[in-house]
C-alpha atoms as a PDB file:
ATOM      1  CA  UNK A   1     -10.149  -4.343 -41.200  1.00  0.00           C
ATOM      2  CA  UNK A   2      -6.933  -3.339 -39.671  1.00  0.00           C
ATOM      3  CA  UNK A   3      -5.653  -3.943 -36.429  1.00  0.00           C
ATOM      4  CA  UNK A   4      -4.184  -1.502 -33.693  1.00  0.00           C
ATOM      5  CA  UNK A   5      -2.620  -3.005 -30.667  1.00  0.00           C
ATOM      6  CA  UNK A   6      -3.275  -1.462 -27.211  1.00  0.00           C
ATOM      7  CA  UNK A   7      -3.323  -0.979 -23.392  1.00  0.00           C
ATOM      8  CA  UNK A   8      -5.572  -3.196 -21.872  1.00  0.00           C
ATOM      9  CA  UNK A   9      -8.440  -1.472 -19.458  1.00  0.00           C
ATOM     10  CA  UNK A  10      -8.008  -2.767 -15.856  1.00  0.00           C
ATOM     11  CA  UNK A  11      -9.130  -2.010 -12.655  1.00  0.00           C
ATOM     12  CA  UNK A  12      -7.873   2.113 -11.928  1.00  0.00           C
ATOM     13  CA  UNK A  13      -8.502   1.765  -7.258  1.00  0.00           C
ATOM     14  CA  UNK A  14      -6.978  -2.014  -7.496  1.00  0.00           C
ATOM     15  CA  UNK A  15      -3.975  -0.367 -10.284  1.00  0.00           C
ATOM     16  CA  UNK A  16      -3.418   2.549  -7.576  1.00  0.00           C
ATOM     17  CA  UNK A  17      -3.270   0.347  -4.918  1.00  0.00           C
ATOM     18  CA  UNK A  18      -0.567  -1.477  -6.504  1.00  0.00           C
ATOM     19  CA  UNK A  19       1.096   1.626  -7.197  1.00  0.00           C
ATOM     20  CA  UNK A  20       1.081   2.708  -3.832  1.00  0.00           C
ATOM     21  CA  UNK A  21       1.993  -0.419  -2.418  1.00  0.00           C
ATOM     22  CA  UNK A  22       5.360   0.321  -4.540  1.00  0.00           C
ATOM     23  CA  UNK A  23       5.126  -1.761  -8.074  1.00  0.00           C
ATOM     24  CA  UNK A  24       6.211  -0.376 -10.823  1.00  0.00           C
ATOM     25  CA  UNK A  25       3.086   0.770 -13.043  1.00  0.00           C
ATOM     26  CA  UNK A  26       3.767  -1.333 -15.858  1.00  0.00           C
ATOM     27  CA  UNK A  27       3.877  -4.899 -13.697  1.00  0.00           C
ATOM     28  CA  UNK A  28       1.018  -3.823 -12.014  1.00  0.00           C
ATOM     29  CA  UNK A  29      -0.999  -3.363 -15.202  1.00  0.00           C
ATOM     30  CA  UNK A  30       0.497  -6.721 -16.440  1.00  0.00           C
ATOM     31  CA  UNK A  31      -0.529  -8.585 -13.046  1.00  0.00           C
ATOM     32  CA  UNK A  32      -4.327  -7.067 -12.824  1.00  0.00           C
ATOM     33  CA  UNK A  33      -4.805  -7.923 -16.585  1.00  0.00           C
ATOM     34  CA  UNK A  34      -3.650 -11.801 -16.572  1.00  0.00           C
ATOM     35  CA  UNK A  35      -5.036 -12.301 -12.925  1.00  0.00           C
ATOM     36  CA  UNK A  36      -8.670 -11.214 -14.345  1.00  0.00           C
ATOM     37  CA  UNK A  37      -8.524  -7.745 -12.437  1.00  0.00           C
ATOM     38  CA  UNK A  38      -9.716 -10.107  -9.513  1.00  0.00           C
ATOM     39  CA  UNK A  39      -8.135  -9.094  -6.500  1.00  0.00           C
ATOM     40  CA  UNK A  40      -5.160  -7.080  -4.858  1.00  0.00           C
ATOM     41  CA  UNK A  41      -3.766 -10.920  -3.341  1.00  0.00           C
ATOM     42  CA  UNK A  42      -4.526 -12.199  -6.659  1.00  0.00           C
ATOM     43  CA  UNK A  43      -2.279  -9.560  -8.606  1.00  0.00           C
ATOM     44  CA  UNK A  44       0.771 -10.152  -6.141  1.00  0.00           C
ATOM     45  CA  UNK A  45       0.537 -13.795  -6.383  1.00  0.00           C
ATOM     46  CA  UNK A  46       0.749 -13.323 -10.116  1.00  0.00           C
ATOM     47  CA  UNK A  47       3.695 -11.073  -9.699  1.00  0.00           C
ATOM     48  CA  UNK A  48       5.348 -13.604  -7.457  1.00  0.00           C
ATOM     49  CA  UNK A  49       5.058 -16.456  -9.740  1.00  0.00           C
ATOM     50  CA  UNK A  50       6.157 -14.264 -13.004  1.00  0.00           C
ATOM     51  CA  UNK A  51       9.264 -12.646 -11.230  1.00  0.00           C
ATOM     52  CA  UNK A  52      11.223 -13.584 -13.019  1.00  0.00           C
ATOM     53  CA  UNK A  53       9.687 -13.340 -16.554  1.00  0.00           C
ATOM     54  CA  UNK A  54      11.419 -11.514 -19.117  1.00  0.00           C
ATOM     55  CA  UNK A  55       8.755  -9.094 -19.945  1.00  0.00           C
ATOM     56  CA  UNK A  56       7.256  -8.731 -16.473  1.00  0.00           C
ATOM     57  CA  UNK A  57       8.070  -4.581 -16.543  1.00  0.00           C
ATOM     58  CA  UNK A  58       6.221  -4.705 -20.056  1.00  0.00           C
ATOM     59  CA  UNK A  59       2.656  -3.416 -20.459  1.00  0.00           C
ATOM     60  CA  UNK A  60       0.615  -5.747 -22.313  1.00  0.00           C
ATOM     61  CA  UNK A  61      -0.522  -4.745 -25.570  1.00  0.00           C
ATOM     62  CA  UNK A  62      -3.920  -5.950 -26.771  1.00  0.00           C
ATOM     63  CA  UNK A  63      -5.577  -6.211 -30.713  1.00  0.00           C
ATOM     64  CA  UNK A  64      -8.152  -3.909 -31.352  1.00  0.00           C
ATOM     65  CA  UNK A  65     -10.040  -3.422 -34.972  1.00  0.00           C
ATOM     66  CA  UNK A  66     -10.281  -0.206 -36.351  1.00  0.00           C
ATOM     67  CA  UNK A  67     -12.963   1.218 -38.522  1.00  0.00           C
ATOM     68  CA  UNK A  68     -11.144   3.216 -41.642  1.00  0.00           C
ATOM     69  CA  UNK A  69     -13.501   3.347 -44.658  1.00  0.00           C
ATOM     70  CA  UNK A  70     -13.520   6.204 -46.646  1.00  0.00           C
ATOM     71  CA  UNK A  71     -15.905   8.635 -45.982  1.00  0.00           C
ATOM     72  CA  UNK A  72     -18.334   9.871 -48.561  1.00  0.00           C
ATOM     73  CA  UNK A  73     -16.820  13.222 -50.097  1.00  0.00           C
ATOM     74  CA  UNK A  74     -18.549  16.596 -48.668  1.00  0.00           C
ATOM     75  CA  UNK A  75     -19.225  19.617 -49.654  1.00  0.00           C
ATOM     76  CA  UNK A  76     -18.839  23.422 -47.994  1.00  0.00           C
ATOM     77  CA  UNK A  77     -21.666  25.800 -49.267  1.00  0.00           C
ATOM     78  CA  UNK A  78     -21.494  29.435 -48.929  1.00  0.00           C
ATOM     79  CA  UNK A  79     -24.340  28.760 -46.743  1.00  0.00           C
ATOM     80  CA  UNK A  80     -22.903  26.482 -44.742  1.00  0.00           C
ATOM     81  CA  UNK A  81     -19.620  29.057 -43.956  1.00  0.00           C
ATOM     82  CA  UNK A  82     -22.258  31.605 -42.988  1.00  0.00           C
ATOM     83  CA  UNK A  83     -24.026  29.635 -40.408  1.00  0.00           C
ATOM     84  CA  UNK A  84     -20.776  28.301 -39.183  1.00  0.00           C
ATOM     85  CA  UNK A  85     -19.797  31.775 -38.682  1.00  0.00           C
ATOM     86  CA  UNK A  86     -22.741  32.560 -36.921  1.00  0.00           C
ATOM     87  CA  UNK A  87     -21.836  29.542 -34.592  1.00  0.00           C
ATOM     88  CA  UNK A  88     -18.357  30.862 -33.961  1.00  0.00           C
ATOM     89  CA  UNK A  89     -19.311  34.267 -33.124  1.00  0.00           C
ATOM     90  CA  UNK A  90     -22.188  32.778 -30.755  1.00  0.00           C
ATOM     91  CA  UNK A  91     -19.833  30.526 -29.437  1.00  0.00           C
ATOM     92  CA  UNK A  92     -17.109  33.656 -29.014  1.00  0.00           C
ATOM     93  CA  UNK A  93     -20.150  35.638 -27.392  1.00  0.00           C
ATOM     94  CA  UNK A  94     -20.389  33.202 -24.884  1.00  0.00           C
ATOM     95  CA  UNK A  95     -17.251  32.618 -23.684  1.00  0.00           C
ATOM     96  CA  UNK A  96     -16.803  36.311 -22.866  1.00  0.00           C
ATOM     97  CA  UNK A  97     -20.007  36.363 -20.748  1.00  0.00           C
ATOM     98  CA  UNK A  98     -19.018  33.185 -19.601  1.00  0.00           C
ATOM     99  CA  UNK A  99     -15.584  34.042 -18.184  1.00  0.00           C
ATOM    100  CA  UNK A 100     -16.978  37.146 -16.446  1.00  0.00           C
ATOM    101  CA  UNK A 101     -19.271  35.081 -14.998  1.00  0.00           C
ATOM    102  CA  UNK A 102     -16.371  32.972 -13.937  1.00  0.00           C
ATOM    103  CA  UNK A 103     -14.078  35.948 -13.150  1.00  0.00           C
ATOM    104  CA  UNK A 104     -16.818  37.399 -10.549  1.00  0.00           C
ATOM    105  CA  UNK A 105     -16.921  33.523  -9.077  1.00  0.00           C
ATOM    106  CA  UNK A 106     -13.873  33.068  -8.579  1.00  0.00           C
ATOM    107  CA  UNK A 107     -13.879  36.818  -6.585  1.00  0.00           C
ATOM    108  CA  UNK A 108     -16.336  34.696  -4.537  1.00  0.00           C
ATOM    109  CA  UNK A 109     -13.989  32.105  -4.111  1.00  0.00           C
ATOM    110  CA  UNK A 110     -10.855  33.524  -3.230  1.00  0.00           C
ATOM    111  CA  UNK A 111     -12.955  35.413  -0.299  1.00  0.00           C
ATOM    112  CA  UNK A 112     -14.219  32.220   0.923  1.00  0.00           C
ATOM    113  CA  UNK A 113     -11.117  30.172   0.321  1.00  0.00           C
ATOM    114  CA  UNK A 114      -9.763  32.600   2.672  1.00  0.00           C
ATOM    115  CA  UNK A 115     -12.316  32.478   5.447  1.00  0.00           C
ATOM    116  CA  UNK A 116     -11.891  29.014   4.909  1.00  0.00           C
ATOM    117  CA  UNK A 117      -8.353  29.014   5.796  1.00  0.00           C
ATOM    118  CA  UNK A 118      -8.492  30.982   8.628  1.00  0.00           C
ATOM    119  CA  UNK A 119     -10.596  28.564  10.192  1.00  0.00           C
ATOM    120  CA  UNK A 120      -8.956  25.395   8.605  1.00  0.00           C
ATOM    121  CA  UNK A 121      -5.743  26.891  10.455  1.00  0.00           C
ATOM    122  CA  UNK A 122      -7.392  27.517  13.366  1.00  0.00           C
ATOM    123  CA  UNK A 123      -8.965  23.401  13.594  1.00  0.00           C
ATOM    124  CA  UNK A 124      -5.556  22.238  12.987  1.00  0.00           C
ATOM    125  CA  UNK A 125      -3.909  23.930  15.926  1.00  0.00           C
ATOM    126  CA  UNK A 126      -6.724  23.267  17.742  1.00  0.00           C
ATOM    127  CA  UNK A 127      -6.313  19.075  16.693  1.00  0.00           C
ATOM    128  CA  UNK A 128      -3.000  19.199  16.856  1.00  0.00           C
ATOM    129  CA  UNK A 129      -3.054  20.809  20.444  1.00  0.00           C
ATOM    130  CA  UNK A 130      -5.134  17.468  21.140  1.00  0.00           C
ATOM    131  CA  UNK A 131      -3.362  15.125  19.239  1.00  0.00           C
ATOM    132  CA  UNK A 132      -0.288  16.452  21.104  1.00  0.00           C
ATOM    133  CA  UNK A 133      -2.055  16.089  24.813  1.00  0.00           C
ATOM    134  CA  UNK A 134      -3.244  12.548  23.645  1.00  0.00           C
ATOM    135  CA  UNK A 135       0.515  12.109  22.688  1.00  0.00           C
ATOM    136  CA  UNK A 136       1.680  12.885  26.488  1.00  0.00           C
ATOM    137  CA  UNK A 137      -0.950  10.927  28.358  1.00  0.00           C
ATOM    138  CA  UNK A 138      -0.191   8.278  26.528  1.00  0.00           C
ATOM    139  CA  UNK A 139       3.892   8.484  27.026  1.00  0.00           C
ATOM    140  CA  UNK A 140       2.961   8.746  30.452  1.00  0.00           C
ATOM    141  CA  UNK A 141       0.804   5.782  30.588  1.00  0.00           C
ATOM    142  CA  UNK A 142       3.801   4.152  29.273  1.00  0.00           C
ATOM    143  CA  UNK A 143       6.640   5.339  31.254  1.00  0.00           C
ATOM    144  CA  UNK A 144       4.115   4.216  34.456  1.00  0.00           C
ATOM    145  CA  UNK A 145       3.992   0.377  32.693  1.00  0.00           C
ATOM    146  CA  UNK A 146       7.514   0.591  31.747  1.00  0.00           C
ATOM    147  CA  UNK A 147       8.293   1.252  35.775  1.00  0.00           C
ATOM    148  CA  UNK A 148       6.231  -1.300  36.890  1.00  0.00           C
ATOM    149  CA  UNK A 149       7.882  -4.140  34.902  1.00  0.00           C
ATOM    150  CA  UNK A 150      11.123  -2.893  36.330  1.00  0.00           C
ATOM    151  CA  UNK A 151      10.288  -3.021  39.855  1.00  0.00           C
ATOM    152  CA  UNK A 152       8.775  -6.469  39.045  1.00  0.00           C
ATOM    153  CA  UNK A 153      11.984  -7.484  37.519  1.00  0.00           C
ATOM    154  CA  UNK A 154      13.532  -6.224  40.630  1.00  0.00           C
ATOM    155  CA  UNK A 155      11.546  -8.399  42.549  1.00  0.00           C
ATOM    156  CA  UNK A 156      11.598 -11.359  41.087  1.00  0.00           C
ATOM    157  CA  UNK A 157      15.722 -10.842  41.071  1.00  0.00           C
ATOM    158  CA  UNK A 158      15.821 -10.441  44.427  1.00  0.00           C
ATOM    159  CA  UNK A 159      13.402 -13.837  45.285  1.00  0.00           C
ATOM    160  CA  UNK A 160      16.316 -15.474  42.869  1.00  0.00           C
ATOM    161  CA  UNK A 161      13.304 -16.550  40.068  1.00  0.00           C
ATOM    162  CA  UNK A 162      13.684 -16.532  36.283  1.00  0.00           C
ATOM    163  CA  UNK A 163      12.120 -14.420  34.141  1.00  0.00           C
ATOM    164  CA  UNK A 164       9.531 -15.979  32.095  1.00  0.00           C
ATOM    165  CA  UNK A 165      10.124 -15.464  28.459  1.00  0.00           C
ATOM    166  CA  UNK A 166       8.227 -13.869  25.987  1.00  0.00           C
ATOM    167  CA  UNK A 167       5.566 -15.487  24.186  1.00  0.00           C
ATOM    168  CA  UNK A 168       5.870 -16.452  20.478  1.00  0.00           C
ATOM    169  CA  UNK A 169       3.437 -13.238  19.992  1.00  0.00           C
ATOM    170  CA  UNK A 170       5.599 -10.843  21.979  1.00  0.00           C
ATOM    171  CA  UNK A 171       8.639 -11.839  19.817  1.00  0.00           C
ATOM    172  CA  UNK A 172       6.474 -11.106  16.744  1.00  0.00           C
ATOM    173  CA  UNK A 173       5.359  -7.886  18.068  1.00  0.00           C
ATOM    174  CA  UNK A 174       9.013  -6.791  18.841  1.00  0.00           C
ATOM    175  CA  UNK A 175      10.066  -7.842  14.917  1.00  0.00           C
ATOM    176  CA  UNK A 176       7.356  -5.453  13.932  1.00  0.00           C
ATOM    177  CA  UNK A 177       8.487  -2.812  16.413  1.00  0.00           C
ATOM    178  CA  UNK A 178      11.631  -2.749  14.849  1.00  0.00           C
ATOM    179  CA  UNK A 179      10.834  -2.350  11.308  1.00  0.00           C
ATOM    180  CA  UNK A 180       8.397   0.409  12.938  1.00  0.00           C
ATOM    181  CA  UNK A 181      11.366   2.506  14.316  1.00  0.00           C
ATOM    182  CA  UNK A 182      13.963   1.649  11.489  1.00  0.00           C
ATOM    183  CA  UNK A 183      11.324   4.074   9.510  1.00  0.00           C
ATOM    184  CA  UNK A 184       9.573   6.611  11.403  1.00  0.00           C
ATOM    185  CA  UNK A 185       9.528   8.857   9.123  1.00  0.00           C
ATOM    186  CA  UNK A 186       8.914   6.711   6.102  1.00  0.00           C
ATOM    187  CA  UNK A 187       5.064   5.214   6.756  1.00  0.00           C
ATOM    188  CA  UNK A 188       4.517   3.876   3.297  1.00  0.00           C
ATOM    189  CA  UNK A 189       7.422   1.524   3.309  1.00  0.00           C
ATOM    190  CA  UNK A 190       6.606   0.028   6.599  1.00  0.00           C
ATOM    191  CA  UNK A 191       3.041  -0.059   5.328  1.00  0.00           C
ATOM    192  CA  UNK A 192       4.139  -2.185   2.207  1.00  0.00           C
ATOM    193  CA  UNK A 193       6.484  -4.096   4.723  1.00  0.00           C
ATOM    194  CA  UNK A 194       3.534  -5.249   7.239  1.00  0.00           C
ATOM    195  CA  UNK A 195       1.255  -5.811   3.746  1.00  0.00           C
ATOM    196  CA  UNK A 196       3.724  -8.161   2.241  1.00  0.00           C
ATOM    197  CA  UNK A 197       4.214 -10.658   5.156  1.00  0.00           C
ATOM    198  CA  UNK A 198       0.598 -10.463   5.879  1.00  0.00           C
ATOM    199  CA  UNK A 199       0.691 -11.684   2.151  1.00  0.00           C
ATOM    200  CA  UNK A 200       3.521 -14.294   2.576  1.00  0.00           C
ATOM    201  CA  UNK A 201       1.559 -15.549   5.794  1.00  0.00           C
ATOM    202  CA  UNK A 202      -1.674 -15.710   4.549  1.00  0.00           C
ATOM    203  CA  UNK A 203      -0.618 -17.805   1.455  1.00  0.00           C
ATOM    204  CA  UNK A 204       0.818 -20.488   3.624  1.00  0.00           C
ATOM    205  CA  UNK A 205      -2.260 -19.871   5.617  1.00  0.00           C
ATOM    206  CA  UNK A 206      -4.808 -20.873   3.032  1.00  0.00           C
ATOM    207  CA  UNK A 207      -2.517 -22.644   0.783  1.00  0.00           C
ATOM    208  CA  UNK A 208      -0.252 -24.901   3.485  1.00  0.00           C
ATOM    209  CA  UNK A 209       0.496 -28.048   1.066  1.00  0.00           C
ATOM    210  CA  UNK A 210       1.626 -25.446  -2.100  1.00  0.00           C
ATOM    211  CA  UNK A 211       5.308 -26.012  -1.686  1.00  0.00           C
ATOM    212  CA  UNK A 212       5.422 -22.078  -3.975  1.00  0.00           C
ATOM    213  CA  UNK A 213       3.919 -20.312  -0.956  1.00  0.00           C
ATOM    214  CA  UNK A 214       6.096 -21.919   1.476  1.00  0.00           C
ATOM    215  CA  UNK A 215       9.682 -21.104  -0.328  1.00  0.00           C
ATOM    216  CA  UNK A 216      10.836 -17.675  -0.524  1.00  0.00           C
ATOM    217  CA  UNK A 217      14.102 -16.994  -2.509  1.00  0.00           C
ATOM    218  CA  UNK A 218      16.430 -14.606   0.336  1.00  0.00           C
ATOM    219  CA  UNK A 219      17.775 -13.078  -3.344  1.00  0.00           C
ATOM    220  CA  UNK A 220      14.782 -11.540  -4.769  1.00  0.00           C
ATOM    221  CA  UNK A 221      15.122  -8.232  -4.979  1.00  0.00           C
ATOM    222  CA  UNK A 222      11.386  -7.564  -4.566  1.00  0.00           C
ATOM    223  CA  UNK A 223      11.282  -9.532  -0.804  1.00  0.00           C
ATOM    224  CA  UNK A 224      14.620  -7.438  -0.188  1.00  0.00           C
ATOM    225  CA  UNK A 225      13.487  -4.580  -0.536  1.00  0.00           C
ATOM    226  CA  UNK A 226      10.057  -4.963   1.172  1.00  0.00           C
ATOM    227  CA  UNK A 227      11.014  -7.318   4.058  1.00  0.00           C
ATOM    228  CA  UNK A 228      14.283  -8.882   3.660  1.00  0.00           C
ATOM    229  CA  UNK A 229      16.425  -5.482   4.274  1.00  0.00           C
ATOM    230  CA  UNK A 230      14.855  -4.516   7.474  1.00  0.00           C
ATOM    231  CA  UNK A 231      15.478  -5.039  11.173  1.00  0.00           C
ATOM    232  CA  UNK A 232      13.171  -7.680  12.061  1.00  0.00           C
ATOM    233  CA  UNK A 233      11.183  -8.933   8.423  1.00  0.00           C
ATOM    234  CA  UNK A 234      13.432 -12.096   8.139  1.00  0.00           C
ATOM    235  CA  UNK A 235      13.073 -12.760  11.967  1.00  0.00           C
ATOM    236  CA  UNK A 236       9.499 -12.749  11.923  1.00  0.00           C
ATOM    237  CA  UNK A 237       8.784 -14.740   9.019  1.00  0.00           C
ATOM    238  CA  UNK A 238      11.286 -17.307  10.988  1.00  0.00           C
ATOM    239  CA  UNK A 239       9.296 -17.285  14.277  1.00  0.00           C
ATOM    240  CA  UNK A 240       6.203 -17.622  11.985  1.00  0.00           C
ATOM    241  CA  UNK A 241       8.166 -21.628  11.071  1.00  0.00           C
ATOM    242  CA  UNK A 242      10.483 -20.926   8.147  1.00  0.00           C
ATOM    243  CA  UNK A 243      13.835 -21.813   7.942  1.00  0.00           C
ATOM    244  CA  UNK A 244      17.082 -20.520   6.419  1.00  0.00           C
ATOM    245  CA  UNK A 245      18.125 -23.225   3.596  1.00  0.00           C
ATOM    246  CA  UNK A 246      21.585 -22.871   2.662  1.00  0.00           C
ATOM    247  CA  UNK A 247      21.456 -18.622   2.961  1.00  0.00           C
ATOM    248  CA  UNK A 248      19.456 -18.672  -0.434  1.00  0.00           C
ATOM    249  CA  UNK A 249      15.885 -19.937   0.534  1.00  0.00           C
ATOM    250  CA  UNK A 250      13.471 -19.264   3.385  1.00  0.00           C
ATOM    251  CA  UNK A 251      11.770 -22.808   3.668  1.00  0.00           C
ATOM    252  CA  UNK A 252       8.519 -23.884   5.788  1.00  0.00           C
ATOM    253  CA  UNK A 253       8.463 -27.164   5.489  1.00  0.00           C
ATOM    254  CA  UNK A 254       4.977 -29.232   5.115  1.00  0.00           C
ATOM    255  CA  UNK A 255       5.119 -30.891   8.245  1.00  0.00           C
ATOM    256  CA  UNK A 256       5.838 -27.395  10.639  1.00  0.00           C
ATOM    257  CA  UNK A 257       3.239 -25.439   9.331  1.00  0.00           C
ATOM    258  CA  UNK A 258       0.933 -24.293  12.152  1.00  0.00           C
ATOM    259  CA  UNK A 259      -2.216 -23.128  11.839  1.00  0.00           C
ATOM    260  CA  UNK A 260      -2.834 -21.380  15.520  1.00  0.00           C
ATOM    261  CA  UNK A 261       1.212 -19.685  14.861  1.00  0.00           C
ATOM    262  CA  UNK A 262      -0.025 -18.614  11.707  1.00  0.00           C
ATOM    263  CA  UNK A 263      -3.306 -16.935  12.837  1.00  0.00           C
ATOM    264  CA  UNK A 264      -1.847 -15.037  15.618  1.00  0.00           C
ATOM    265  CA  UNK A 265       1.183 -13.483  12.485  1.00  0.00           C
ATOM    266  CA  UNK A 266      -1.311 -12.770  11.161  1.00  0.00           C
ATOM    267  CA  UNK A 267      -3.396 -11.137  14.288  1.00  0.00           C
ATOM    268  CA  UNK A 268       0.045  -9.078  14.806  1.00  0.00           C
ATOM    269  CA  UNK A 269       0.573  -7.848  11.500  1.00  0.00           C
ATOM    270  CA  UNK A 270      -3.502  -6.359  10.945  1.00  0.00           C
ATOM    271  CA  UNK A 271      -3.150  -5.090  14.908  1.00  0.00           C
ATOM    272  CA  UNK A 272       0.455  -3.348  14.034  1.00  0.00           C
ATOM    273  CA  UNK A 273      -0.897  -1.900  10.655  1.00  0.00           C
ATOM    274  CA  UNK A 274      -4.318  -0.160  12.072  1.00  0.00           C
ATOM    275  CA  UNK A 275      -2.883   0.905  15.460  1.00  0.00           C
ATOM    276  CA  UNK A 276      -1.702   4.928  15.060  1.00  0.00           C
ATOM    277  CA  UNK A 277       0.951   4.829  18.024  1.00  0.00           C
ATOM    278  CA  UNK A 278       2.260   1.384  17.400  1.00  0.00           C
ATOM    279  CA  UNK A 279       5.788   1.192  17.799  1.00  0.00           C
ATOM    280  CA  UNK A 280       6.636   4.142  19.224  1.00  0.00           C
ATOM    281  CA  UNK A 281       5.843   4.404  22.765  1.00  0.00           C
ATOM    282  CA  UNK A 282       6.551   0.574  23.403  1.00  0.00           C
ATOM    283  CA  UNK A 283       9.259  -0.292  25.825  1.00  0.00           C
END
């Protein structure tokens, strides 16, 4: 029986995912189908440890037997012509009635469609009117926090005492602030950007003695692009314990992994990804 070769069927949310996430459709389809169309983690990790196979960008191609035996010969009676005529002139019948039937919907339609519009346009001023008062209390709200640290600074100047530092978790929260306000207007790449160190974290996280998840080459064009090209992804892998090994590797080495450091990255990242106004009111 011969043999055709084709695409293999994976999983179409977890392939879109991927897709939105920024992977090119073809590695995608290759991680999902060698990583058992497990998981989204699972498909990246795969991606991460094939980087830098040859055929990564190839879709897979997959045997599959195909029925070909001749058919038994058939015949066409004059009979058979007639009735199929009858079917095709039936069939012709009821498309006509068919598309009036549509034609008079679709009448419907475009009179609700526009009823529907009117008041679609009228909710959306009437959200954005909201969203835009929301917007201003909550400037306000910060302006008023952003005074009082002042005047505490001010204070604490004048009574000659340091400043306390920030915590770790303020430092992390500023590295995400900046990759927030580096793209504004671009929310899918600082999307992928918070999803691939929450990746890179939570690796080392469940994985701390595989040395894989704990080396990250500063070259890969992949990490570049996601993390290693913006204000503040390089920082905060660094204040999450890795370390710059001769400018080609990011290295956490065995011994400095911390769990509790770890945990609150990853607190950061999750709180910075589902919070609407992060980044752009913060002082």
């Amino acid at each position: 029986m011969p043999v055709e070769m084709a695409v293999p069927k994976v999983n179409n949310k977890m392939l879109e995912e991927l897709e939105d996430m920024g992977f090119p459709k073809a590695r995608a389809v290759r991680a999902l189908h060698y990583s058992g169309n497990s998981s989204i983690e699972a498909s990246v990790n795969w991606m991460i440890e094939h980087e830098n196979d040859a055929d990564i960008d190839q879709i897979p191609l997959i045997a599959v037997d195909i029925d070909v035996e001749t058919p038994q010969p058939f015949h066409i009676t004059e009979l058979m012509k007639m009735k199929a005529q009858e079917l095709r002139d039936r069939a012709h019948k009821m498309k006509e009635e068919e598309e009036k039937k549509l034609e008079r919907h679709r009448e419907r339609e475009r009179i609700r469609a526009s009823k529907d519009l009117t008041e679609a346009k009228r909710t959306t001023e009437e959200s954005e009117r909201k969203r835009y008062l929301a917007l201003q209390k909550a400037e306000k709200e910060e302006e008023k926090r952003a005074r009082k640290k002042i005047l505490q600074k001010l204070e604490q100047d004048k009574a000659s005492l340091p400043v306390k530092s920030g915590t770790k978790a303020e430092h992390m929260r500023e590295c995400l602030r900046s990759i927030k306000r580096s793209y504004l207007d671009d929310d899918a790449r600082v999307r992928r950007a918070f999803q691939t160190l929450l990746i890179y974290v939570g690796n080392v996280a469940k994985n701390p003695d595989e040395e894989k998840f704990r080396k990250i080459r500063l070259g890969n064009l992949l990490f570049q692009d996601r993390v290693g090209n913006l204000r503040g992804g390089v920082e905060f892998l660094e204040l999450c314990g890795f370390e710059r090994m001769g400018g080609e590797f990011l290295y956490l080495p065995r011994d400095k992994v911390d769990e509790a450091i770890l945990n609150t990255a990853g607190f950061e990242l999750k709180s910075a990804a589902t919070n609407p106004f992060f980044g752009l009111l913060s002082v």
